[in-house]
N, C-alpha and C. Protein backbone atom coordinates (compact mmCIF):
# COMPACT_ATOMS: atom_id res chain seq x y z
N UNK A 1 140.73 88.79 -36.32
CA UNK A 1 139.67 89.74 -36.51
C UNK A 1 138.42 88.98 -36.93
N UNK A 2 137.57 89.38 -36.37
CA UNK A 2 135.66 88.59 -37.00
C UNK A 2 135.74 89.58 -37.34
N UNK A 3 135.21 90.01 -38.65
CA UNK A 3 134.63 90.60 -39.67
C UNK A 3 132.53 90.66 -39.14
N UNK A 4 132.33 91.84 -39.34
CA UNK A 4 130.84 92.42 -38.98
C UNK A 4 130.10 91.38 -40.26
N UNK A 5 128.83 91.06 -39.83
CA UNK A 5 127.74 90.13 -40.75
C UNK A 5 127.24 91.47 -41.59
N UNK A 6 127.22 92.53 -41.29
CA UNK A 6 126.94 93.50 -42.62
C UNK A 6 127.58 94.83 -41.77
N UNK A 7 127.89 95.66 -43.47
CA UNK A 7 128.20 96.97 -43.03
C UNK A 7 127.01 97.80 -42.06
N UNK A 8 127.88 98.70 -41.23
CA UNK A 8 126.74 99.69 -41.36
C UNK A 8 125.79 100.62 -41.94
N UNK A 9 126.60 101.00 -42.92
CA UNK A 9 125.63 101.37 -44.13
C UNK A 9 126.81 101.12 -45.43
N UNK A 10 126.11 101.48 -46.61
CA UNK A 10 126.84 101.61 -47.94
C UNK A 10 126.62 102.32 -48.35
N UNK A 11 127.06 103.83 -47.20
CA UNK A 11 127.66 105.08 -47.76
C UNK A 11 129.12 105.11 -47.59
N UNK A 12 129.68 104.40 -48.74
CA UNK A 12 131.12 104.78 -48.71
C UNK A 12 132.23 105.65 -48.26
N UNK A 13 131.42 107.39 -48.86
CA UNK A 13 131.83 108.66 -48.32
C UNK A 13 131.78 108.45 -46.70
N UNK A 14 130.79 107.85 -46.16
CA UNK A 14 130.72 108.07 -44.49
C UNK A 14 131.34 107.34 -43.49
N UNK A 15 131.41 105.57 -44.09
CA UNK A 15 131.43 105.00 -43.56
C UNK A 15 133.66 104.34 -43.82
N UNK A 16 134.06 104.40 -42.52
CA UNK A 16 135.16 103.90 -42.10
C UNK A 16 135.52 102.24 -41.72
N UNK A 17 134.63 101.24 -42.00
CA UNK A 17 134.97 100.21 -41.65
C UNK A 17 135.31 99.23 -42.84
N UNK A 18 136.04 98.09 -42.54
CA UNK A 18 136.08 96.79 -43.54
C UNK A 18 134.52 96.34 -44.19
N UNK A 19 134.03 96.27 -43.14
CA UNK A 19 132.67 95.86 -43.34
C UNK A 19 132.18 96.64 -44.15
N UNK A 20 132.44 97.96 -44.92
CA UNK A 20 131.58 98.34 -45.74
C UNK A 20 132.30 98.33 -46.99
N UNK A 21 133.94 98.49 -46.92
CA UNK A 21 134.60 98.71 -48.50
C UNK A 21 134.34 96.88 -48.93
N UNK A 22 134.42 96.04 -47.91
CA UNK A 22 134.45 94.57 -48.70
C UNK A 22 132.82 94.39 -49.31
N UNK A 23 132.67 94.62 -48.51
CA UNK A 23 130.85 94.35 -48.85
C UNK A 23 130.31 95.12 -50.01
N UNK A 24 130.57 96.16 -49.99
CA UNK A 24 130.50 97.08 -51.22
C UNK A 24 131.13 97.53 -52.43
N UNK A 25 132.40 97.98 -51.88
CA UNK A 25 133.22 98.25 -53.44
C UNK A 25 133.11 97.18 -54.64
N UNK A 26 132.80 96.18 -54.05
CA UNK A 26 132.87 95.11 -55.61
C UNK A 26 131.95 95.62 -56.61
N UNK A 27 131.13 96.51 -56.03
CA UNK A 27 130.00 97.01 -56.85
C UNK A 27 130.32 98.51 -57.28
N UNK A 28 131.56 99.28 -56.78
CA UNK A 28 131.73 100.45 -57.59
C UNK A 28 132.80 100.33 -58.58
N UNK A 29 132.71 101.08 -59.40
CA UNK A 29 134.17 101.41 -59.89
C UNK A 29 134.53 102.97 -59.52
N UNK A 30 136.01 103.24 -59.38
CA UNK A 30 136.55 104.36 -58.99
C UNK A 30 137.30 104.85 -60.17
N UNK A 31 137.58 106.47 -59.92
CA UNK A 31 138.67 106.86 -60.92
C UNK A 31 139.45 106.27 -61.35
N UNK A 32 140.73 106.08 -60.31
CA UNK A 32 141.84 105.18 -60.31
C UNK A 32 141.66 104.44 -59.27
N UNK A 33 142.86 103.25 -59.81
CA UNK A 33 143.22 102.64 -58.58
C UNK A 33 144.28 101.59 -58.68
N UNK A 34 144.96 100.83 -57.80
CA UNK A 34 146.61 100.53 -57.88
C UNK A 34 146.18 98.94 -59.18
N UNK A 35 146.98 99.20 -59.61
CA UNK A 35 146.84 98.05 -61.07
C UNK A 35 146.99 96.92 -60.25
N UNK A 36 146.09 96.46 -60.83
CA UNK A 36 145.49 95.06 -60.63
C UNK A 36 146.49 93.77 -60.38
N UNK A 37 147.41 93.57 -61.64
CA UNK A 37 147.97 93.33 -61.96
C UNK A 37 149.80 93.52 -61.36
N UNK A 38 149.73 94.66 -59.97
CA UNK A 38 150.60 94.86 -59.41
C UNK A 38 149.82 95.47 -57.85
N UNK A 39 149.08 94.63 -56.69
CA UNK A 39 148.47 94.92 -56.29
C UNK A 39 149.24 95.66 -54.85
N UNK A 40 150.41 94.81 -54.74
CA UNK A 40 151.35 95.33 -53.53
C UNK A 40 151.73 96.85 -54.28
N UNK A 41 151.97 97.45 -55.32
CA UNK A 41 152.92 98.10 -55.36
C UNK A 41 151.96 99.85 -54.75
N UNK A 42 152.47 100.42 -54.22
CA UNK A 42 152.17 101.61 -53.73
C UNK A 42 152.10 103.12 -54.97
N UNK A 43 152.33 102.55 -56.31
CA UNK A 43 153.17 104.02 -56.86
C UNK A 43 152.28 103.49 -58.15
N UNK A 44 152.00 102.39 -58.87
CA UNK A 44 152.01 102.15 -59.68
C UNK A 44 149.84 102.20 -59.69
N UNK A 45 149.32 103.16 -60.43
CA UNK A 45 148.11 103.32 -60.88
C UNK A 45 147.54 103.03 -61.83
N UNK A 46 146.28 102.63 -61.87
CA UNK A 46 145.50 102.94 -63.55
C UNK A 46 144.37 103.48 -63.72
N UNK A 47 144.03 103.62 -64.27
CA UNK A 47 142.35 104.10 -64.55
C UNK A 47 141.09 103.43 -64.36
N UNK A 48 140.06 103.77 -63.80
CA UNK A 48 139.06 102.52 -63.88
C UNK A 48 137.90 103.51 -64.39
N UNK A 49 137.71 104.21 -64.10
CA UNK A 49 136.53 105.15 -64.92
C UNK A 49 137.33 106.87 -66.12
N UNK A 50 138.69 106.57 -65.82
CA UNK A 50 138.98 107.72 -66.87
C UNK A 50 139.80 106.86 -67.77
N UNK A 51 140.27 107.43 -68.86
CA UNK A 51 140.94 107.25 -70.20
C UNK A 51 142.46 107.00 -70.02
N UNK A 52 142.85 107.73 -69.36
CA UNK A 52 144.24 107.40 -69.25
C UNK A 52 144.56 108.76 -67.86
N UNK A 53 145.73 108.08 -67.45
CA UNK A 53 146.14 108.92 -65.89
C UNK A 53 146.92 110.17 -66.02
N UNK A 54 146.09 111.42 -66.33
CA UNK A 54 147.09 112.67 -66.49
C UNK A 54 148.50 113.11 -65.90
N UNK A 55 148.71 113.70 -66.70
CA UNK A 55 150.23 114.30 -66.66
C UNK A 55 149.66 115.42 -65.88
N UNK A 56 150.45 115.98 -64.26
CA UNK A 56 149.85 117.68 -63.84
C UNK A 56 150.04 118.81 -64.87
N UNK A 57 149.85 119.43 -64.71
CA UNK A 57 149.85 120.79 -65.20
C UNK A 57 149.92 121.86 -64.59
N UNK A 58 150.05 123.39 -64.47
CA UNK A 58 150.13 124.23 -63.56
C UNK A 58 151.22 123.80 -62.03
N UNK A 59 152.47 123.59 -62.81
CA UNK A 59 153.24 123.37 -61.96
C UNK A 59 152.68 122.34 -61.09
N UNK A 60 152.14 121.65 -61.04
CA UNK A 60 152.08 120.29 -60.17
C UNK A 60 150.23 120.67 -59.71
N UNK A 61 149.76 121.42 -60.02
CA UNK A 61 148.50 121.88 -58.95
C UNK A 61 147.40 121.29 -59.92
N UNK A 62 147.13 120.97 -61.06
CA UNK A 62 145.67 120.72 -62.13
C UNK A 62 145.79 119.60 -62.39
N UNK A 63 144.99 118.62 -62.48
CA UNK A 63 144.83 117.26 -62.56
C UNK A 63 143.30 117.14 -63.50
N UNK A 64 143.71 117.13 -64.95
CA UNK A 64 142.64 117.19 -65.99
C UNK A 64 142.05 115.34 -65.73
N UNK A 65 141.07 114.80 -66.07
CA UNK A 65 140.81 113.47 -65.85
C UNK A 65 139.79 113.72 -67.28
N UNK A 66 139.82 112.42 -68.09
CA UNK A 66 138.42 112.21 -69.10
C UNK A 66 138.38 111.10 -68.85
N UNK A 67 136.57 111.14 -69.01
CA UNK A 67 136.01 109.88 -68.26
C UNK A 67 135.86 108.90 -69.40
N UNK A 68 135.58 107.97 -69.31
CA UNK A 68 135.69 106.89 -70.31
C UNK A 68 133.55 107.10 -70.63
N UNK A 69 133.26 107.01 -71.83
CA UNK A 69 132.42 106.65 -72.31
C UNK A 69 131.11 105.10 -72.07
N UNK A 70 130.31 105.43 -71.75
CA UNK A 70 129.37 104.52 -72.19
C UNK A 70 128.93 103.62 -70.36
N UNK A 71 129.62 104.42 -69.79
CA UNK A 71 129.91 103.54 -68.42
C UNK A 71 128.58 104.05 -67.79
N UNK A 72 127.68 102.97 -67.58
CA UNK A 72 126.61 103.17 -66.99
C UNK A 72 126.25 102.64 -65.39
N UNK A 73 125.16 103.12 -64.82
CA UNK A 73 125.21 103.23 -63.00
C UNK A 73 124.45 101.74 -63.04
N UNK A 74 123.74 101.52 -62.37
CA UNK A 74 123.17 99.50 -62.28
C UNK A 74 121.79 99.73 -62.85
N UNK A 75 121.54 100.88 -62.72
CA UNK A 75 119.25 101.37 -62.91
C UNK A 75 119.71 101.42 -64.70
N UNK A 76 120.80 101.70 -65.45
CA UNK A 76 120.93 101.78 -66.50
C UNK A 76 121.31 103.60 -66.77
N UNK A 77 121.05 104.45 -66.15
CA UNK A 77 121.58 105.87 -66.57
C UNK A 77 123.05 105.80 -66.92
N UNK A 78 123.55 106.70 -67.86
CA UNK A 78 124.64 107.14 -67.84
C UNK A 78 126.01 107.90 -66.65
N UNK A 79 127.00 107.36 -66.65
CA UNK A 79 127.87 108.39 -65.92
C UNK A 79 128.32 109.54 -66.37
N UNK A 80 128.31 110.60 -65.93
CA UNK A 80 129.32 111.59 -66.53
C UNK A 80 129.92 112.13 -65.40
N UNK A 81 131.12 113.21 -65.83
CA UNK A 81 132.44 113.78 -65.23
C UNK A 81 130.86 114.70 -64.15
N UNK A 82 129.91 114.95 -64.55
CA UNK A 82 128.86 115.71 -63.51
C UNK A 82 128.97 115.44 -62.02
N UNK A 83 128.61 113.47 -62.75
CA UNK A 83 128.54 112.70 -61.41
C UNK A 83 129.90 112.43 -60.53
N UNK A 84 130.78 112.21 -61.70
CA UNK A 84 132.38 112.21 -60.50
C UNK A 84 132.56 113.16 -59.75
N UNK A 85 132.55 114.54 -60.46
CA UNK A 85 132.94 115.86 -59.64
C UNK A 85 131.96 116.17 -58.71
N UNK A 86 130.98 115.91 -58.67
CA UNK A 86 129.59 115.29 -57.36
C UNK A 86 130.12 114.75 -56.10
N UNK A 87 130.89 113.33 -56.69
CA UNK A 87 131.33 112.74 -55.68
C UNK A 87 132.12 113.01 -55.00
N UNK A 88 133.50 113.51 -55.74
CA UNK A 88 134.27 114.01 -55.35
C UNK A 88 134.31 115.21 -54.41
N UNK A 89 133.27 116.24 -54.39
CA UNK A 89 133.14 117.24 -53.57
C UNK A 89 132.23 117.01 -51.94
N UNK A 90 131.31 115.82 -52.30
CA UNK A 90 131.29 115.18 -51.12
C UNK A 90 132.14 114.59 -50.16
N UNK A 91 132.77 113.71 -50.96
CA UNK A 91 133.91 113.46 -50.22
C UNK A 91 135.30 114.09 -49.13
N UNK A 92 135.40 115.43 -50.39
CA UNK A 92 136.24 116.37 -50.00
C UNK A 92 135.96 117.41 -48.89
N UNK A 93 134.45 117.99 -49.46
CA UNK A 93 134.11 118.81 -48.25
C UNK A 93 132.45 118.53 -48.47
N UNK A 94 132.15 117.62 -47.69
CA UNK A 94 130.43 117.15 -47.74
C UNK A 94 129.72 118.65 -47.23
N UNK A 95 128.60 118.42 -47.56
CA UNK A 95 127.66 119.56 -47.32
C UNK A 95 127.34 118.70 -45.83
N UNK A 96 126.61 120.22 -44.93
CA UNK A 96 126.16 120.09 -43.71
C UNK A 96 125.27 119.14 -43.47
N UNK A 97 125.79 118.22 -42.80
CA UNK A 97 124.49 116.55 -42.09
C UNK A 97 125.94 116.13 -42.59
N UNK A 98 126.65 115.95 -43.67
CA UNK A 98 126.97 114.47 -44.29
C UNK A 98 128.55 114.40 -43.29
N UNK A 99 128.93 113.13 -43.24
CA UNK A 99 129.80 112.96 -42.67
C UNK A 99 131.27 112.46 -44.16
N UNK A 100 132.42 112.56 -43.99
CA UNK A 100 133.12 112.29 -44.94
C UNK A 100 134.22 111.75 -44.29
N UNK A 101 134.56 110.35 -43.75
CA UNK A 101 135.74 109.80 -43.12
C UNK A 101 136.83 110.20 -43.89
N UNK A 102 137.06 110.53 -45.18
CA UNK A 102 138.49 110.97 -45.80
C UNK A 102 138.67 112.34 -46.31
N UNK A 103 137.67 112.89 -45.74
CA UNK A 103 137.40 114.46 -45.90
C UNK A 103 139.16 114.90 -45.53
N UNK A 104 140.23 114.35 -44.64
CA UNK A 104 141.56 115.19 -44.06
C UNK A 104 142.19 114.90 -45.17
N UNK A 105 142.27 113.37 -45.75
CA UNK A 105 143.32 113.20 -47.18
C UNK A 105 143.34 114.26 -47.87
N UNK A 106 142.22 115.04 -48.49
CA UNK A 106 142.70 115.96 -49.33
C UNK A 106 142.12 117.28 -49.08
N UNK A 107 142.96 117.52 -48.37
CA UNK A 107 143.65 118.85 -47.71
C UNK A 107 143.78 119.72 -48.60
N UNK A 108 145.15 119.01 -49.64
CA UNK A 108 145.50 119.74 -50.57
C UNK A 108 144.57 120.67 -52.08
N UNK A 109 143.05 120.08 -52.01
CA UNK A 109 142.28 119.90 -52.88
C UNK A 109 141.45 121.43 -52.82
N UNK A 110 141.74 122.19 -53.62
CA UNK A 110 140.94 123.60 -53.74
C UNK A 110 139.33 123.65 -54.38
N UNK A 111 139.44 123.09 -55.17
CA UNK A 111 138.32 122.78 -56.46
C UNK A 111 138.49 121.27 -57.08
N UNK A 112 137.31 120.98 -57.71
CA UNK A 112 136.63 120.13 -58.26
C UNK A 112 135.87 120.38 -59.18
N UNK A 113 135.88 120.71 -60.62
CA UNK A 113 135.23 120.69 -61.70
C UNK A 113 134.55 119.96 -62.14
N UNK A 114 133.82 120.07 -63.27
CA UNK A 114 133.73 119.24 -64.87
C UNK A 114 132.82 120.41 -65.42
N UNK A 115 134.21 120.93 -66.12
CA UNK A 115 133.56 121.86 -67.49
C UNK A 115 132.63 121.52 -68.59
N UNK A 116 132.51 119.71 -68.89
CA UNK A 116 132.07 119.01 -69.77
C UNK A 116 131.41 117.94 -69.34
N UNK A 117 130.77 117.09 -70.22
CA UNK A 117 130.10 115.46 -69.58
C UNK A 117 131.54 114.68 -69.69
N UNK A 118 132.47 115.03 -69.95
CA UNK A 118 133.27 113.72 -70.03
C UNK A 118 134.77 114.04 -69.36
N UNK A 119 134.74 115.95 -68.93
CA UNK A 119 135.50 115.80 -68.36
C UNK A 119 135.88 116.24 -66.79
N UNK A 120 136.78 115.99 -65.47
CA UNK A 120 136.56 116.06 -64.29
C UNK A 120 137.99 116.91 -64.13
N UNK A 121 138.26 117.99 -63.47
CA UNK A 121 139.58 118.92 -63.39
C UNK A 121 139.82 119.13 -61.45
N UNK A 122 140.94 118.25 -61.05
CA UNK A 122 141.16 118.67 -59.57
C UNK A 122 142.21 120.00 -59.59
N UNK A 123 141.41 120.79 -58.76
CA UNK A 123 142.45 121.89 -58.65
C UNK A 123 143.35 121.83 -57.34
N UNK A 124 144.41 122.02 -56.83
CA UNK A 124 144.96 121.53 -55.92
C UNK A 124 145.54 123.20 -55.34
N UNK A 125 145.61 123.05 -54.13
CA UNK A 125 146.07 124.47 -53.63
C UNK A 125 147.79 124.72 -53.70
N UNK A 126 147.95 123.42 -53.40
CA UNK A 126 149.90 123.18 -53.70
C UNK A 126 149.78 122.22 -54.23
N UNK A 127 151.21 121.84 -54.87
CA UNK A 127 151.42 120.20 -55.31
C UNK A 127 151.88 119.73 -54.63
N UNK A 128 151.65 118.25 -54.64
CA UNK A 128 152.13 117.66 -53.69
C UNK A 128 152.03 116.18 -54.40
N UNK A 129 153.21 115.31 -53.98
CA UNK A 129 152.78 114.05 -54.60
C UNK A 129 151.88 113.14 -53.53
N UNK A 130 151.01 113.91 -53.26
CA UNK A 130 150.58 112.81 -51.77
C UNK A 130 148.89 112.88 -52.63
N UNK A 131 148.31 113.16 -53.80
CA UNK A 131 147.17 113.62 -54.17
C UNK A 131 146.80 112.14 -55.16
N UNK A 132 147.80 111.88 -56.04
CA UNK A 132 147.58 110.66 -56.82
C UNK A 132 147.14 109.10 -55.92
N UNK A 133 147.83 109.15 -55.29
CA UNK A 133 147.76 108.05 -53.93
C UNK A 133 146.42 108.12 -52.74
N UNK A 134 146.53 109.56 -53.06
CA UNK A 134 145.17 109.41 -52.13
C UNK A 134 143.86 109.35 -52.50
N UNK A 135 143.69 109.24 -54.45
CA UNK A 135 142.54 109.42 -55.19
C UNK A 135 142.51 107.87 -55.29
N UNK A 136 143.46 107.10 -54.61
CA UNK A 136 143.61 105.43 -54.82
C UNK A 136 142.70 105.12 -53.81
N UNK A 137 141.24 105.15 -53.87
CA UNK A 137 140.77 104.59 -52.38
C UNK A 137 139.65 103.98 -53.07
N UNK A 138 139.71 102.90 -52.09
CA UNK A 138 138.61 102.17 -52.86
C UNK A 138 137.00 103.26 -51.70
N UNK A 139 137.03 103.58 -51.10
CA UNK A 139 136.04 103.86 -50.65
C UNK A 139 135.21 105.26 -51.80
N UNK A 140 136.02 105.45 -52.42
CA UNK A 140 135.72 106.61 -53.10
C UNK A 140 134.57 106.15 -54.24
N UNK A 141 133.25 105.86 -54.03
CA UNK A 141 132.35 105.02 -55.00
C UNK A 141 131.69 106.32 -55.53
N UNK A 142 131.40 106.37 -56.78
CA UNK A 142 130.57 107.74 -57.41
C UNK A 142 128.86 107.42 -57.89
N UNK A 143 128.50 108.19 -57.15
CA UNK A 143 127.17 108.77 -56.94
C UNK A 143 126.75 109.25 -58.47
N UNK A 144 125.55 108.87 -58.43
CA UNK A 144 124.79 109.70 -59.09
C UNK A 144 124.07 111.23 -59.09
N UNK A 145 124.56 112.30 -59.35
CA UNK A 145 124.41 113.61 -59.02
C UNK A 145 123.15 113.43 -59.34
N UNK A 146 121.98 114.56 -58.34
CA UNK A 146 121.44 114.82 -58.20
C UNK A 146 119.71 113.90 -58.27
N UNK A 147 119.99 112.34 -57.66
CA UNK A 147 119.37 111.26 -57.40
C UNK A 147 118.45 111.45 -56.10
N UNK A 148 117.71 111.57 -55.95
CA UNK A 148 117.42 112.05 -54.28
C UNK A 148 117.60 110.24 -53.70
N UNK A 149 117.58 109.06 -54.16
CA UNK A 149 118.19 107.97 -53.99
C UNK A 149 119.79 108.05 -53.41
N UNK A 150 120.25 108.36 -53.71
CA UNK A 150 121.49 108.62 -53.28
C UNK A 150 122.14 109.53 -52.71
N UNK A 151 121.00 109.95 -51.50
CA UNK A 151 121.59 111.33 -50.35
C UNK A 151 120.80 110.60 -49.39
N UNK A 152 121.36 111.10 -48.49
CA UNK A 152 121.12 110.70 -47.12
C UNK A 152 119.29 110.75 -46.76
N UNK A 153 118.79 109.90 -45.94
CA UNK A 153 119.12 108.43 -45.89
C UNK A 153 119.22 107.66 -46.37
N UNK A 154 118.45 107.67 -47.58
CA UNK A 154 118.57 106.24 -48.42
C UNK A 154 120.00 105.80 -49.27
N UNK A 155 121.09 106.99 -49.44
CA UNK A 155 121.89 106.33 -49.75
C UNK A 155 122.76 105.08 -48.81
N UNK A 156 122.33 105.59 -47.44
CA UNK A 156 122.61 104.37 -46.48
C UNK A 156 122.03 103.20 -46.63
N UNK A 157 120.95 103.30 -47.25
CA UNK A 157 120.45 101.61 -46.69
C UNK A 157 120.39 101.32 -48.59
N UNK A 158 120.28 102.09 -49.25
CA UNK A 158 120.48 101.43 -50.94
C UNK A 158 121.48 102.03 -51.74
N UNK A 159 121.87 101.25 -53.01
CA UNK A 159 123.24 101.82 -53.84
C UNK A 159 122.66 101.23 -55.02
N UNK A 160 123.09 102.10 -55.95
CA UNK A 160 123.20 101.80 -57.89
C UNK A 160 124.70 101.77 -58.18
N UNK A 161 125.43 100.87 -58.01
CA UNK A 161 126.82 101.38 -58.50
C UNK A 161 126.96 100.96 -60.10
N UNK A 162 128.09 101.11 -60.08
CA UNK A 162 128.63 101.34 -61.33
C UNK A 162 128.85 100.42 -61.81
N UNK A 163 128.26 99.31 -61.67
CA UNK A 163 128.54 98.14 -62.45
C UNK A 163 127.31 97.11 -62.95
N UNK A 164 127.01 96.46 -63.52
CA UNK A 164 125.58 95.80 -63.88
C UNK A 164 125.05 95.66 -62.65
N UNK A 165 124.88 96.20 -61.85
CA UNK A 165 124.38 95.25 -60.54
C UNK A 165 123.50 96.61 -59.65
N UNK A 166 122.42 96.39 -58.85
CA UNK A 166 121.79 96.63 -57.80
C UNK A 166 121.45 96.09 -56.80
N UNK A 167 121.44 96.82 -55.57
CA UNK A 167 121.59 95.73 -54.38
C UNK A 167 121.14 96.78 -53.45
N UNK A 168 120.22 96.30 -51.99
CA UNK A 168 119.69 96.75 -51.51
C UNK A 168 119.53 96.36 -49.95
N UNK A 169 120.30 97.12 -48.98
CA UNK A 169 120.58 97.02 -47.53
C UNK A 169 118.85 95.78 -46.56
N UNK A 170 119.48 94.84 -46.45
CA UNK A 170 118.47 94.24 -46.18
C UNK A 170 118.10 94.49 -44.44
């Protein structure tokens, strides 16, 4: 395989290729994702922007998440559960224009909350164990709610992620 000299864009939500999760994810952090520390294993998760990995509730269907504190975007703003459950509903079911390559993974996904700044609630229509595994994606990078920077177009050609860093589609 040759690998592309740049993504097509670094809209995560949109974009389906290598060329954009390598090029980019180093610069987000996600909810979860498969421990580091056990990178083959398929089952085994951790947290990268919440506190610890909930137990379901409501018979298998509610997935409470609290976000970890102090975690700021690259411009210096704060994150909150605002901005996850933002992302998350793009992802899941984008508003009209946006495209969402993993929009089918979660199928199962009814709602998307945050009652609070710190906390994010998936509501699920059934349970299913296919929901934990599929919140494992690295493409899943969180946005800053309500940035006009970070909606289409310019979230294509620029990103603030979640880590000390800014970077800008040359």
């Amino acid at each position: 395989m040759i690998p592309a000299d740049a993504p097509p864009s670094f809209d995560g939500h949109r974009e389906a290729t290598f060329a954009t999760v390598h090029a980019v994810a180093p610069f987000y952090s996600v909810l979860v994702r498969v421990n580091p520390a056990d990178p083959a294993s398929t089952t085994d998760f951790v947290c990268d922007l919440c506190t610890a990995m909930p137990q379901p509730t409501d018979g298998g269907k509610t997935y409470t998440f609290k976000i970890r504190d102090g975690v700021k975007f690259g411009e210096g703003s704060i994150l909150t559960a605002y901005d996850v459950a933002a992302s998350w509903k793009k992802i899941i079911d984008p508003p009209a224009g946006m495209i969402s390559a993993r929009q089918s993974n979660f199928m199962m996904v009814d709602t998307v909350d945050a009652p609070d700044p710190s906390t994010v609630v998936f509501r699920l229509k059934f349970a299913t164990a296919a929901f934990l595994p599929a919140l494992v994606d690295p493409y899943a990078f969180h946005l800053q709610e309500g940035n006009p920077r970070q909606e289409p177009p310019l979230v294509r050609e620029e990103h603030h992620g979640i880590r000390p860093i800014s970077f800008r589609f040359l």
